[in-house]
Protein backbone atom coordinates (compact mmCIF):
# COMPACT_ATOMS: atom_id res chain seq x y z
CA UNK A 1 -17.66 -14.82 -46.98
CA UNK A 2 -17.26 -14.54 -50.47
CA UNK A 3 -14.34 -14.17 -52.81
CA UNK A 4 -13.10 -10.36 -53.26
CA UNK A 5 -11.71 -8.96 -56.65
CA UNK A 6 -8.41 -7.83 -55.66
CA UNK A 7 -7.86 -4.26 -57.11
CA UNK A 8 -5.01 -3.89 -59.79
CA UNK A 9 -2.67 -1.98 -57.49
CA UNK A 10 -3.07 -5.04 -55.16
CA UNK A 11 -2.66 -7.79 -58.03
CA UNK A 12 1.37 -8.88 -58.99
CA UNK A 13 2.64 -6.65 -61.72
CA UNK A 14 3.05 -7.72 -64.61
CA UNK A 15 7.16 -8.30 -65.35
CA UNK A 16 8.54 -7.77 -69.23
CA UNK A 17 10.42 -10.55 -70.26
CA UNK A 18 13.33 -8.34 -71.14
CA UNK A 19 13.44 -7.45 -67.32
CA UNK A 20 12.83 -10.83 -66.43
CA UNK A 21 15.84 -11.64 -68.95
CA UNK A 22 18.02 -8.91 -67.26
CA UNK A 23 17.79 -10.04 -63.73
CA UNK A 24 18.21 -13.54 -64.63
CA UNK A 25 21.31 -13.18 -66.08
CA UNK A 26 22.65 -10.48 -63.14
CA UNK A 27 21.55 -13.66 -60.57
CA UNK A 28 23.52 -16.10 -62.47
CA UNK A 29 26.51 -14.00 -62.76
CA UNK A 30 26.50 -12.85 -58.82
CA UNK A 31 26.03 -16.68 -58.63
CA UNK A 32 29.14 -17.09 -60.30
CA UNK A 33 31.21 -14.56 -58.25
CA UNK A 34 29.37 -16.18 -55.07
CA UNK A 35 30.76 -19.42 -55.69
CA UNK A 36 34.27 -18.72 -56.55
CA UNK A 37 34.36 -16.69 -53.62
CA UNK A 38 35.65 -13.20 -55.60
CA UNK A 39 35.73 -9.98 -54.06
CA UNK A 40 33.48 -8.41 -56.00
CA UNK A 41 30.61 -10.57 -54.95
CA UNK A 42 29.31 -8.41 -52.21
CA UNK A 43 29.33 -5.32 -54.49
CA UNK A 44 27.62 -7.03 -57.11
CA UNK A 45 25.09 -8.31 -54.72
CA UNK A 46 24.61 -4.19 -52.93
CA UNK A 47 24.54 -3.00 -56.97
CA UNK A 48 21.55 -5.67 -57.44
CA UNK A 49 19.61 -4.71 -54.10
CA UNK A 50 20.16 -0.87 -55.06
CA UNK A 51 18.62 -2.13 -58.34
CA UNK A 52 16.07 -3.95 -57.32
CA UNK A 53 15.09 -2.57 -53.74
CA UNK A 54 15.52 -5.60 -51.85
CA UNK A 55 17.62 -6.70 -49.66
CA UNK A 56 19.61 -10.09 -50.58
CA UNK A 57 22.78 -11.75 -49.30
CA UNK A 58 25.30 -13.44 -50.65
CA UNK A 59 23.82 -16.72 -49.68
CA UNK A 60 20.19 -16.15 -51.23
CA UNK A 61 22.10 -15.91 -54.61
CA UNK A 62 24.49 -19.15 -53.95
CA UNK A 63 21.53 -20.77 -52.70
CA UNK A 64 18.91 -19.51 -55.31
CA UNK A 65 18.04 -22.67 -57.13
CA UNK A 66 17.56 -24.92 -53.97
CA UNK A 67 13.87 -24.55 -53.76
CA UNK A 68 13.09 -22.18 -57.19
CA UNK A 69 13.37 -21.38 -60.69
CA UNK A 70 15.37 -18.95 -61.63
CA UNK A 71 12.22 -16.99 -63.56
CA UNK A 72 10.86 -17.13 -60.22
CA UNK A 73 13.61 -15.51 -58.20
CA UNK A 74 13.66 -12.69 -60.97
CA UNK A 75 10.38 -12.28 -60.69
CA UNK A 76 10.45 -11.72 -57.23
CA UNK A 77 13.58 -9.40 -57.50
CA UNK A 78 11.25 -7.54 -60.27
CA UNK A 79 8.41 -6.77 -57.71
CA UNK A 80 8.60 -4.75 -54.62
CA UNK A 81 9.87 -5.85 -51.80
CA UNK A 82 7.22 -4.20 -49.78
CA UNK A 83 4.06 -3.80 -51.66
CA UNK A 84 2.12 -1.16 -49.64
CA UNK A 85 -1.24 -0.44 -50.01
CA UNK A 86 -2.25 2.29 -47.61
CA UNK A 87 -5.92 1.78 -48.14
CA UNK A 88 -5.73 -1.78 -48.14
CA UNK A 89 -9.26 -3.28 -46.63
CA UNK A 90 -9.84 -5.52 -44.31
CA UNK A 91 -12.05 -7.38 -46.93
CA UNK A 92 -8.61 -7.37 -49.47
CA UNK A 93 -6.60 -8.51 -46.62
CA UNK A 94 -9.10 -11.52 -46.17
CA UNK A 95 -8.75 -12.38 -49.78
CA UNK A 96 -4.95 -12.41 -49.71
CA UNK A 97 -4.89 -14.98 -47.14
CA UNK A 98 -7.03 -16.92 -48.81
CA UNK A 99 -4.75 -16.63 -52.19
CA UNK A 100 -2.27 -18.31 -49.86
CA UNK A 101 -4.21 -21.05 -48.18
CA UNK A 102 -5.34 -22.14 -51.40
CA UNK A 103 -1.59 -22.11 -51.99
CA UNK A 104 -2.38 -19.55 -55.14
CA UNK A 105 0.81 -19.71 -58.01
CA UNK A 106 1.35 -15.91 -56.86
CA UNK A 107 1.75 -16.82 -53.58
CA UNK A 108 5.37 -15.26 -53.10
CA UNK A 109 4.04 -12.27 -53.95
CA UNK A 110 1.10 -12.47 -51.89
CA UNK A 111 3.63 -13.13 -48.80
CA UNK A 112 5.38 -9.93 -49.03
CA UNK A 113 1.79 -8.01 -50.06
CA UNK A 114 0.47 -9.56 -46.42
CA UNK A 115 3.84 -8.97 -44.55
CA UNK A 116 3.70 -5.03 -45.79
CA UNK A 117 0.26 -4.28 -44.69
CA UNK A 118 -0.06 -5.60 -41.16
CA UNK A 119 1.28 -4.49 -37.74
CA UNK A 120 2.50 -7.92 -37.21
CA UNK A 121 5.88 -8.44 -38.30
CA UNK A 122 5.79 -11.94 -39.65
CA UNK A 123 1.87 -12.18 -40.86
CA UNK A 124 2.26 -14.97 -43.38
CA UNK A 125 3.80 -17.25 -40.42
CA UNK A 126 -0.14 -16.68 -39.23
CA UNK A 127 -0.79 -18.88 -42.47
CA UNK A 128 1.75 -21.27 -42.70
CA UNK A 129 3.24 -21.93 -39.35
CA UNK A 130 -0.09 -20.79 -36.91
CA UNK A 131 0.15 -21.23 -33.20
CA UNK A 132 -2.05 -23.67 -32.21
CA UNK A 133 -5.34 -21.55 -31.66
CA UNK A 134 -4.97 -20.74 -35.64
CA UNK A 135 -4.25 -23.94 -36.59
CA UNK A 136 -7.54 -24.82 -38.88
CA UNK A 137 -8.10 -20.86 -38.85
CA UNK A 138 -10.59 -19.18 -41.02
CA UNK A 139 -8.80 -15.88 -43.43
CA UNK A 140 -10.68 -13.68 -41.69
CA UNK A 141 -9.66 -15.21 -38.00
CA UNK A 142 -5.77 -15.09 -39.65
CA UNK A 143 -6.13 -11.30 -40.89
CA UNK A 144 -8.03 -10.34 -37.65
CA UNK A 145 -4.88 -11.84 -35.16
CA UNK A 146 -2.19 -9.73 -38.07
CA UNK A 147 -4.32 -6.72 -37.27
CA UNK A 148 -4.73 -7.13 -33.44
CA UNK A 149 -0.81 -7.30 -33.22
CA UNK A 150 0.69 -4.57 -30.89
CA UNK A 151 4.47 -4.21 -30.60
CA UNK A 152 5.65 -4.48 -26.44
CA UNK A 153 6.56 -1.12 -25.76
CA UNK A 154 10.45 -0.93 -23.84
């Protein structure tokens, strides 16, 4: 199958560098408050996730440079937290996952953009931790077991 042009409403937005600027410095200084333990720490991280529309802990900010940048953790707080597309294709959703096989430099994005548009609840684990009868898997064999997902009924 061939490559798909993602649509713009299913691309990253774009993020100013005065936001980018913004959140960067609001990280550092719940960082800050994190660290020393104050009491304002958990209301500075609820006034950032009101902000932002996520949902962070305390931890993701103490523990925000393990693996990242800090541009890159603002970036991600800039985006949505749950890109939907409701007319997302199967075609797009193909393409996504094959952004993140090809370990794309959006790919953080392109997690949460998968995660939002598929009845299974953990789609990108399809991609980077498949059971072993995805293991090797095509993106159309990964989007097709997201899509087959069906929540057990209690």
């Amino acid at each position: 199958m061939r490559a798909v042009d993602l649509r713009p409403e299913l691309l990253p937005p774009p993020v100013s560098r005065q936001r980018l600027d913004e959140l960067s410095r609001e990280i550092e200084r719940i960082a800050g408050l994190v660290a020393e333990g104050s009491d304002g720490a958990d209301e500075a991280v609820r006034a950032f996730n009101a902000m932002t529309g996520h949902a962070y802990a305390a931890l993701d900010f103490a523990a925000y440079d393990a693996g990242r940048s800090l541009g890159e953790v603002a970036r991600e707080a800039a985006r949505p937290a749950r890109p939907r597309v409701p007319d997302i294709t199967r075609d797009e959703l193909v393409e996504i996952v094959r952004r993140l096989l090809a370990a794309d430099p959006e790919s953080d994005y392109y997690v949460r953009l998968l995660d939002a548009n598929v009845p299974h609840p953990r789609a990108s684990d399809l991609v980077f931790h498949p059971s072993n009868g995805l293991r090797n898997a095509s993106g159309e064999d990964i989007v097709d077991a997201a899509l087959r997902y069906r929540p057990i009924a209690l």
